[in-house]
N, C-alpha and C. Protein backbone atom coordinates (compact mmCIF):
# COMPACT_ATOMS: atom_id res chain seq x y z
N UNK A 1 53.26 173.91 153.34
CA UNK A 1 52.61 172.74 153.86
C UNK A 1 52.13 171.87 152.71
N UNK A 2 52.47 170.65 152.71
CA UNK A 2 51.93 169.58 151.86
C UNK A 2 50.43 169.48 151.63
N UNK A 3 49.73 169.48 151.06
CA UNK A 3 47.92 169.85 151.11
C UNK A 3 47.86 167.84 150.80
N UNK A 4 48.42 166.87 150.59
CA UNK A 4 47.75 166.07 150.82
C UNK A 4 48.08 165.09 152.05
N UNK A 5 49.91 165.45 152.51
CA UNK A 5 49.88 164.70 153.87
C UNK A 5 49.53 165.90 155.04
N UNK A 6 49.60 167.26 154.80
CA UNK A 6 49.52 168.18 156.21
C UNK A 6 50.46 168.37 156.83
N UNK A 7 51.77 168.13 156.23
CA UNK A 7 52.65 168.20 157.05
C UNK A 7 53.45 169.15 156.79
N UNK A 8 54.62 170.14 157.05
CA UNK A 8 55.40 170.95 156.38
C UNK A 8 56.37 170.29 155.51
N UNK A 9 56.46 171.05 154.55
CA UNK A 9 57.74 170.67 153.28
C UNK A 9 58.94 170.97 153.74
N UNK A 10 59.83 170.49 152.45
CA UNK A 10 61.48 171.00 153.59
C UNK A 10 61.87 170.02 154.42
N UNK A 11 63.16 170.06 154.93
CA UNK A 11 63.88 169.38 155.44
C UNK A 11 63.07 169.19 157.08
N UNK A 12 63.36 167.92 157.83
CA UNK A 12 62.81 167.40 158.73
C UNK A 12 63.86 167.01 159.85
N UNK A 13 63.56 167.81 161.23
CA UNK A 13 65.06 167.73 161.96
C UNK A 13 64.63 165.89 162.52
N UNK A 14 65.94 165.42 162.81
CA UNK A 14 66.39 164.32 163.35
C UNK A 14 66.43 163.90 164.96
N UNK A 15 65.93 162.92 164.66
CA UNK A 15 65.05 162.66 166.34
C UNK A 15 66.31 162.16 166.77
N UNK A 16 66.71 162.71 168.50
CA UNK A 16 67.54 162.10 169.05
C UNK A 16 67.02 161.02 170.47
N UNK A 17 67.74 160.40 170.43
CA UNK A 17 67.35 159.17 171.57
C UNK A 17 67.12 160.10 172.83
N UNK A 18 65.97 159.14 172.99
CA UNK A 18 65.21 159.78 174.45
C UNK A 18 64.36 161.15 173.90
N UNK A 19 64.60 161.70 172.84
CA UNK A 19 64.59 162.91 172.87
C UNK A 19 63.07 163.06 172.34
N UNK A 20 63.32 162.42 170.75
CA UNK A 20 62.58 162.50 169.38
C UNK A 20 62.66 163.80 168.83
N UNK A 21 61.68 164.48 168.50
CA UNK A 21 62.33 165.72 168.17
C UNK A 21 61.86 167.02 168.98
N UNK A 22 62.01 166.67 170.17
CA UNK A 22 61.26 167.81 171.49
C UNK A 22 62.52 168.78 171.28
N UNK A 23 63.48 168.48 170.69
CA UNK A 23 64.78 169.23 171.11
C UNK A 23 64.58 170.58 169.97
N UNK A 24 63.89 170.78 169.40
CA UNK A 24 63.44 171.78 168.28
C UNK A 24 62.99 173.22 168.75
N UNK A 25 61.55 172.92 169.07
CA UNK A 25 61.50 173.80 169.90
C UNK A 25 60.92 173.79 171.44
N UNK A 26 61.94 172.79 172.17
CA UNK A 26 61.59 172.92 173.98
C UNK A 26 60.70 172.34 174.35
N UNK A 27 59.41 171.74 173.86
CA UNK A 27 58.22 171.16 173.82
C UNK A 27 57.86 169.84 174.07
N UNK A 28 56.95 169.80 174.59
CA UNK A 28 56.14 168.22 174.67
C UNK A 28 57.38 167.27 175.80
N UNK A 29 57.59 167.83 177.22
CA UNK A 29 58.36 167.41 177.69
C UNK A 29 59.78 167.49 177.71
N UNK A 30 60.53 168.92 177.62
CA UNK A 30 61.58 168.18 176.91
C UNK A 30 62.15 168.52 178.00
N UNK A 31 62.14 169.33 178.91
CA UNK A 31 63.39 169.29 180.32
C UNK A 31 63.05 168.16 180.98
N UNK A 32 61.37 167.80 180.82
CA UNK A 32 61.43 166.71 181.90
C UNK A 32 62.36 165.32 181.31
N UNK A 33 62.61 165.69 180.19
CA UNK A 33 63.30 164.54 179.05
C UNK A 33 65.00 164.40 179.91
N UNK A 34 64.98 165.51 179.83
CA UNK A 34 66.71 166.38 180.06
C UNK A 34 67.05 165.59 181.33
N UNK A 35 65.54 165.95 182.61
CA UNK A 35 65.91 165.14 183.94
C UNK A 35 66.19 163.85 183.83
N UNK A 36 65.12 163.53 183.32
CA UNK A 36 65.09 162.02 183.02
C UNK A 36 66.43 161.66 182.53
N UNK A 37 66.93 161.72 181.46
CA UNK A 37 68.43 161.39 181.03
C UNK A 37 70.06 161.30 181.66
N UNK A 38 69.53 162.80 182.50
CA UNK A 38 70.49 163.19 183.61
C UNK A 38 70.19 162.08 184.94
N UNK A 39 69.80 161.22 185.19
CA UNK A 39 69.24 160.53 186.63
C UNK A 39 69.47 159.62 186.17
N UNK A 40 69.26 159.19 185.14
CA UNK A 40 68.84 157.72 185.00
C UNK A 40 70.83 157.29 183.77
N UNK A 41 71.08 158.25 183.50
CA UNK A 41 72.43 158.19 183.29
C UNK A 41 73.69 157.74 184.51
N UNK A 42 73.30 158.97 185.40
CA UNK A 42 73.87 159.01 186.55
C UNK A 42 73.61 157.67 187.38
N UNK A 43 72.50 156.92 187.73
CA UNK A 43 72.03 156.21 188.12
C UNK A 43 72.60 154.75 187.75
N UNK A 44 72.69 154.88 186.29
CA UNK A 44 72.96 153.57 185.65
C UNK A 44 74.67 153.76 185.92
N UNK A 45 75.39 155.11 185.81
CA UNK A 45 77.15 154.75 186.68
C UNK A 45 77.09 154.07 187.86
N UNK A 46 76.56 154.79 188.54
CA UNK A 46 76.44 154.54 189.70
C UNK A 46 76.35 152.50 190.37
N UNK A 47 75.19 152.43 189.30
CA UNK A 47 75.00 150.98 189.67
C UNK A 47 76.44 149.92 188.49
N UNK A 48 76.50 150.68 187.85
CA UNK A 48 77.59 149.93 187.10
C UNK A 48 78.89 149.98 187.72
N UNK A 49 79.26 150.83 188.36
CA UNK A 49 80.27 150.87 189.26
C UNK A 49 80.75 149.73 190.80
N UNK A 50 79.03 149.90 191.14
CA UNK A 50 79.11 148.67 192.11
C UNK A 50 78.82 146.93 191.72
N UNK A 51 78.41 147.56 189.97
CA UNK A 51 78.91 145.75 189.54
C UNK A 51 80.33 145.60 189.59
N UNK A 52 81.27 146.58 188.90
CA UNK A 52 82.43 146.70 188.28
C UNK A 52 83.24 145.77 189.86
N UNK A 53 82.17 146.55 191.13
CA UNK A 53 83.11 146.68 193.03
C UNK A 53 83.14 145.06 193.17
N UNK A 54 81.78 144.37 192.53
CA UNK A 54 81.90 142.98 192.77
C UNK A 54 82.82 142.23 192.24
N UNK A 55 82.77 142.48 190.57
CA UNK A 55 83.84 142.14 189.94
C UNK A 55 85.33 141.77 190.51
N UNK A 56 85.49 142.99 191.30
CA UNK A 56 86.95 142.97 191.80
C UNK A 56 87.13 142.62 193.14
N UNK A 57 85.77 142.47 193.96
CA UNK A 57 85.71 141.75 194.81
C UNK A 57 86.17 140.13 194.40
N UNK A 58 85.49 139.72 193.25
CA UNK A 58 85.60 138.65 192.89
C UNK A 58 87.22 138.17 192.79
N UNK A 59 87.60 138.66 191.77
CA UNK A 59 89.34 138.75 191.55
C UNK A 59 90.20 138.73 193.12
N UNK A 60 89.56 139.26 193.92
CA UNK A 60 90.30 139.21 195.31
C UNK A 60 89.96 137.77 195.57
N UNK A 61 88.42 137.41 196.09
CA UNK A 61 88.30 136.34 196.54
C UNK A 61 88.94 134.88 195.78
N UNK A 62 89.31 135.37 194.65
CA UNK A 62 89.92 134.48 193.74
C UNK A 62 91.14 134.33 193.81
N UNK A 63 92.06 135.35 194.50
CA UNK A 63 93.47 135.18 194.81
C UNK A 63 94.38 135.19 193.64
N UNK A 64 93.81 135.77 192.86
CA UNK A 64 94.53 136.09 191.35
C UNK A 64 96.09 137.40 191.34
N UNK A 65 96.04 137.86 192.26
CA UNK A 65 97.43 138.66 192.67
C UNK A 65 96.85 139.78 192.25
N UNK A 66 97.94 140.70 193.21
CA UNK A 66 97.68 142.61 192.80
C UNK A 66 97.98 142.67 191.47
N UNK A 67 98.77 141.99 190.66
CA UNK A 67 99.63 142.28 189.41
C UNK A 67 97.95 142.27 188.67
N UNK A 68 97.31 141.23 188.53
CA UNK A 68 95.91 141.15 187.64
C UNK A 68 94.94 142.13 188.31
N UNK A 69 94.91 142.74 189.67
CA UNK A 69 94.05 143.56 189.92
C UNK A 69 94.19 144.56 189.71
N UNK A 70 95.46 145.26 189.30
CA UNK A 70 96.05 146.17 188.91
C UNK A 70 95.39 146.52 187.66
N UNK A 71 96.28 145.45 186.69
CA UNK A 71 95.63 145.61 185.32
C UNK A 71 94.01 145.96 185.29
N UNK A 72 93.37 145.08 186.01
CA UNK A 72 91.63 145.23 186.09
C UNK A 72 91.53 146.71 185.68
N UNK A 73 91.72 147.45 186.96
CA UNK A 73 91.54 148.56 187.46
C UNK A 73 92.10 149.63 186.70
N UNK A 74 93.53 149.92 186.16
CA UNK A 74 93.89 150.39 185.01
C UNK A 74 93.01 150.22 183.79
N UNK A 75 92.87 149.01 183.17
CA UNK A 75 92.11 148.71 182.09
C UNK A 75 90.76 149.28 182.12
N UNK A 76 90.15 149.63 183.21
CA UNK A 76 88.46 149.91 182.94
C UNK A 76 88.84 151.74 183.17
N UNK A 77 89.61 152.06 184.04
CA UNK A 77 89.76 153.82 184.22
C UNK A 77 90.01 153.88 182.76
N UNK A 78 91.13 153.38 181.91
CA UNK A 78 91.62 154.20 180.53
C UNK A 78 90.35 153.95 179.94
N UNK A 79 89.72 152.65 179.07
CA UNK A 79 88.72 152.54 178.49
C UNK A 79 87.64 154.03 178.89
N UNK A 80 87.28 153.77 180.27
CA UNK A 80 86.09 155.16 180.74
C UNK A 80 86.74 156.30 180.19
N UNK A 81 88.06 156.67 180.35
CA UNK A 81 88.37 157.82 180.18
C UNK A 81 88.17 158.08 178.04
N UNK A 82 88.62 157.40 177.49
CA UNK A 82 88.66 156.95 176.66
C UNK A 82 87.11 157.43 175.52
N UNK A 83 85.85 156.21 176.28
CA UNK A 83 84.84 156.06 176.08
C UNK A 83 84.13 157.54 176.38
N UNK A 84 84.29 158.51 177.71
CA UNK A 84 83.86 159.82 177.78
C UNK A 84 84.51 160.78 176.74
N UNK A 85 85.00 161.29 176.86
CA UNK A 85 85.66 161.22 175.38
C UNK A 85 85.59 161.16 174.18
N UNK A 86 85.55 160.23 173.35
CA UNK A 86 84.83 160.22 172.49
C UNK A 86 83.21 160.01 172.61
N UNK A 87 82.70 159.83 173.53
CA UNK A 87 81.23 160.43 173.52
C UNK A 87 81.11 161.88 173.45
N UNK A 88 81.90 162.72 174.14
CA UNK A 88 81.81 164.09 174.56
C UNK A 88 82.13 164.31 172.68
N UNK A 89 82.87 163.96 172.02
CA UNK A 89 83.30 164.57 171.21
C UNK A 89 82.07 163.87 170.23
N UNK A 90 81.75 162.85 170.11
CA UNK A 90 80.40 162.89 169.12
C UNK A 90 78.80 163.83 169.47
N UNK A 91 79.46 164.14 170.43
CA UNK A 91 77.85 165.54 170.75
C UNK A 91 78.39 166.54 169.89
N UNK A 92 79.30 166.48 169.45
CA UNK A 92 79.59 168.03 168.86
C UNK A 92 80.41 167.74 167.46
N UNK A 93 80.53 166.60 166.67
CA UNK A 93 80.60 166.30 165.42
C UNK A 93 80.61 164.61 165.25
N UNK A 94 80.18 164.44 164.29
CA UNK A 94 80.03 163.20 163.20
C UNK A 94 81.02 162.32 163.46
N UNK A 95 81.14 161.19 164.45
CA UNK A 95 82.09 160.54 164.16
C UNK A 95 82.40 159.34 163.26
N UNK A 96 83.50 159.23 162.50
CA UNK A 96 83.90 158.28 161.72
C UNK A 96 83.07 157.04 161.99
N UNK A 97 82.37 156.60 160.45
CA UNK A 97 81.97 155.08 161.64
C UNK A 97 82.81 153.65 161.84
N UNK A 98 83.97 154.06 160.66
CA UNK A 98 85.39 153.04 160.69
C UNK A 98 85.88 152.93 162.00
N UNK A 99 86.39 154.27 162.63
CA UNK A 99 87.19 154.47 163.81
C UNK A 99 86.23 153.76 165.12
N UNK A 100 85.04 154.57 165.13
CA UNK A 100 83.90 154.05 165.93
C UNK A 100 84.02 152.59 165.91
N UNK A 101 83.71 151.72 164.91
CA UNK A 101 83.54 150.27 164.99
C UNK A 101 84.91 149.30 165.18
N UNK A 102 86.45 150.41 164.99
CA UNK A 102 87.31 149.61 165.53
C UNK A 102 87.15 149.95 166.67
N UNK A 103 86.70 150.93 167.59
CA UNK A 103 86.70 151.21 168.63
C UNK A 103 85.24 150.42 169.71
N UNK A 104 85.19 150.01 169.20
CA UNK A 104 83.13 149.22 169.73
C UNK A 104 83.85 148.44 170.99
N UNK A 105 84.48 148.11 170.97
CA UNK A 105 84.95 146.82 172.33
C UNK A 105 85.94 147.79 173.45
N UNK A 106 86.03 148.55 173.11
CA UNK A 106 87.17 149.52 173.97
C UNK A 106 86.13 150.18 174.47
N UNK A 107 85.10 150.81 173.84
CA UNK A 107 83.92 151.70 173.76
C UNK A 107 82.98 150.96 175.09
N UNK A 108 82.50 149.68 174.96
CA UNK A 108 82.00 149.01 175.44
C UNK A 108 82.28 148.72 177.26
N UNK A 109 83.58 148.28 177.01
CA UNK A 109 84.16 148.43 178.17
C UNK A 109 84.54 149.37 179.07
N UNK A 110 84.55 150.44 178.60
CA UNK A 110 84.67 151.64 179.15
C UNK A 110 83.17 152.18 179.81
N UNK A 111 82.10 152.07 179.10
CA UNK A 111 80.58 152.02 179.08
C UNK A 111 80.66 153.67 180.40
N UNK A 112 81.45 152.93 181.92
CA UNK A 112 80.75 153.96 182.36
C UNK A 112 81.46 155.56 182.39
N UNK A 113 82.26 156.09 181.44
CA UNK A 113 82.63 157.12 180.89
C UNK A 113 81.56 157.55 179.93
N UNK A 114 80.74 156.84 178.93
CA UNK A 114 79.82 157.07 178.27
C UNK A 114 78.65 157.36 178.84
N UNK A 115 78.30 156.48 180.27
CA UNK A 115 77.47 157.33 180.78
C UNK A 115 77.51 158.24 181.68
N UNK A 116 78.56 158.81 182.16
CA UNK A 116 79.04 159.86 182.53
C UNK A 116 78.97 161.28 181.33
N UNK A 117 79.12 160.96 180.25
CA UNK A 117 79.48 161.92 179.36
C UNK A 117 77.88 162.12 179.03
N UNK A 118 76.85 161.19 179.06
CA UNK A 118 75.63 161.70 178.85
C UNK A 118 75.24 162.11 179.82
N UNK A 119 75.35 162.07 180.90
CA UNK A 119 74.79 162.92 182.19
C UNK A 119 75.15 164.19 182.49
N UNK A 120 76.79 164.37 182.00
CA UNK A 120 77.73 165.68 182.38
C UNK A 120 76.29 166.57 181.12
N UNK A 121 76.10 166.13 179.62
CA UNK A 121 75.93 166.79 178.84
C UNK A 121 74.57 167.15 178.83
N UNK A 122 73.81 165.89 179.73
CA UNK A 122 71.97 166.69 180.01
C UNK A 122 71.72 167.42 180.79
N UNK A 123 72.85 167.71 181.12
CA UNK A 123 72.79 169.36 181.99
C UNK A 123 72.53 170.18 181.38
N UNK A 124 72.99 170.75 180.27
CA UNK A 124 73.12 171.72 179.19
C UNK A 124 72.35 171.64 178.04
N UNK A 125 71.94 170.53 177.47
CA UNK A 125 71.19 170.55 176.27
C UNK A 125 70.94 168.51 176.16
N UNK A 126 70.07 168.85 175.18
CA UNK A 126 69.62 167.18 174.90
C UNK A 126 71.45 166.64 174.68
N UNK A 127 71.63 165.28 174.87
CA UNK A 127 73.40 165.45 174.01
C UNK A 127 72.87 164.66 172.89
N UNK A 128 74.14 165.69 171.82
CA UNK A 128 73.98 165.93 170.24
C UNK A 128 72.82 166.84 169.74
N UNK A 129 72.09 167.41 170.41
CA UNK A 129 71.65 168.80 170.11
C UNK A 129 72.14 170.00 169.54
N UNK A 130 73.07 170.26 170.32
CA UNK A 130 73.75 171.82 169.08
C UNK A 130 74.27 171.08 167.89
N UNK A 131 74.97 169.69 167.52
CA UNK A 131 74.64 169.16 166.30
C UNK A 131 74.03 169.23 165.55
N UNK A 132 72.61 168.78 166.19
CA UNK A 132 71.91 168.13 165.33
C UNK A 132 70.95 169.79 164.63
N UNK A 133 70.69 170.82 165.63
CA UNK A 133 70.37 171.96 165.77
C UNK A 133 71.48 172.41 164.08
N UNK A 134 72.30 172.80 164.70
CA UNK A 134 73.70 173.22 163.63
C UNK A 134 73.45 172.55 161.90
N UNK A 135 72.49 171.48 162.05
CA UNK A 135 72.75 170.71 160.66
C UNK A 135 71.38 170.92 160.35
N UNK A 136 70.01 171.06 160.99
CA UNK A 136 69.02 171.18 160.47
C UNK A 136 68.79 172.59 160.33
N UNK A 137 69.42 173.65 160.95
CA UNK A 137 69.55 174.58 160.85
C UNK A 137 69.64 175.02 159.07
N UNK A 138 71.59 174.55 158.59
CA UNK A 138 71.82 174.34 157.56
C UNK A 138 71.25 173.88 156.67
N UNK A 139 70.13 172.40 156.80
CA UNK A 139 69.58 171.96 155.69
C UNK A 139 68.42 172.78 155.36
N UNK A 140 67.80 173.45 156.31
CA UNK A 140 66.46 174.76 156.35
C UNK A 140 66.45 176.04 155.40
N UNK A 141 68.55 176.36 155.64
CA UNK A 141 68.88 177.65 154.91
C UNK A 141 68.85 177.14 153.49
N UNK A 142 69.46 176.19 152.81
CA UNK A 142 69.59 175.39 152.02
C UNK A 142 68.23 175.35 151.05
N UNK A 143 67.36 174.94 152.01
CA UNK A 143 65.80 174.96 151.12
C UNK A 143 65.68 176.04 150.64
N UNK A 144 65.42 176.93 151.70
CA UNK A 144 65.10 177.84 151.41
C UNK A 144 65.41 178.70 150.07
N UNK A 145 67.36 178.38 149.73
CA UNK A 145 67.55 179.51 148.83
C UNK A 145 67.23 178.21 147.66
N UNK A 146 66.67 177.02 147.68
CA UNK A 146 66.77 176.33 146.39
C UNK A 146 65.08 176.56 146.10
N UNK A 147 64.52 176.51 147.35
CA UNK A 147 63.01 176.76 146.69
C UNK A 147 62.61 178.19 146.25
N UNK A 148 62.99 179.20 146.58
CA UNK A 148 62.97 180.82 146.52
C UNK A 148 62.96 180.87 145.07
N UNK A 149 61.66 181.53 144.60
CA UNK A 149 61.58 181.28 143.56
C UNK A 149 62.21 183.19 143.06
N UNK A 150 62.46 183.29 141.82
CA UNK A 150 63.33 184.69 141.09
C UNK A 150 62.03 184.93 140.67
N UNK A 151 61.60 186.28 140.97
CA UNK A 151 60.93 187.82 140.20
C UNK A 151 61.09 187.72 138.66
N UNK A 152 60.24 187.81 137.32
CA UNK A 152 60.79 188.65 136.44
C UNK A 152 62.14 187.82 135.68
N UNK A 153 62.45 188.59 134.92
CA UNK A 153 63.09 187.92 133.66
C UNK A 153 64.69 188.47 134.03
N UNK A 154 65.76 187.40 134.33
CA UNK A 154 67.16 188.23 135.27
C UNK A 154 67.84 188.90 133.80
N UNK A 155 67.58 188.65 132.66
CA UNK A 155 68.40 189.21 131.60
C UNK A 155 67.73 190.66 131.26
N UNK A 156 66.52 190.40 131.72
CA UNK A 156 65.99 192.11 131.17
C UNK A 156 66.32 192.96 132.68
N UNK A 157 66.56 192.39 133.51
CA UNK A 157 67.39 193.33 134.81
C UNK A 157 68.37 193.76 134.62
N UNK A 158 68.70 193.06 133.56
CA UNK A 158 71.08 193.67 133.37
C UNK A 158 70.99 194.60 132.56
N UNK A 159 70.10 194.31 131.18
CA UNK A 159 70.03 195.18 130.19
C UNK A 159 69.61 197.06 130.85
N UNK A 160 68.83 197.15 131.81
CA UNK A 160 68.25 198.45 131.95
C UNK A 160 69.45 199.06 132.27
């Protein structure tokens, strides 16, 4: 412990959205965190879906042909599928932030695969938890063997 801020030394786990760092050890709210994420994920498809219904209501009332409603409708399933997806896969490693930022407008549009993929995943754990768990874990072991201080003199250990 630091004696002039009070705080522990060593590496400091990483707050995740919605989360902060309840995801450590279980505390200060954190399933009610989990519900919360899971509902209000689900919630926000849900209502994004029946913007998406107007949308294509719209395109009808507009008389724009099956050929463009087609595309619509194709275009937002691949994006979602797409967008879940690589959400699912950044809960469980580091993604590129090159690939990510060519991907931001595909990402975007897809939106409600992303929030699908955070709802499927606050079932099970904060999402990006066993990540983030997995890496502070590592940076903890890390301290540890760099601060561990050596016994005694290691050359008069070889000699005996």
């Amino acid at each position: 412990m630091s004696e002039e801020t009070g705080t522990p030394a060593g590496p400091r786990p990483e707050p995740i959205r919605f989360f902060g760092t309840t995801w450590v050890n279980h505390d200060n709210g954190y399933a009610a965190r989990r519900v919360g994420v899971a509902v209000g994920s689900l919630a926000a498809a849900a209502a994004s879906c029946l913007v998406l219904r107007f949308g294509y209501e719209g395109l009808e009332i507009a008389a724009v042909g099956g050929f463009v409603s087609l595309l619509v409708v194709v275009m937002f399933a691949v994006c979602s599928a797409i967008a879940f997806r690589r959400t699912w896969e950044g809960f469980g490693s580091r993604p590129d932030p090159e690939t990510q930022a060519s991907l931001r407008g595909l990402l975007t549009i897809g939106f409600i695969g992303a929030l699908l993929a955070y709802f499927f995943r606050s079932l099970t754990e904060a999402p990006g938890e066993k990540l983030r768990r997995q890496e502070f874990e590592t940076a903890r072991e890390q301290y540890t063997r760099r601060t561990s201080r050596r016994t005694g003199n290691p050359s008069r250990k070889r000699s005996r």
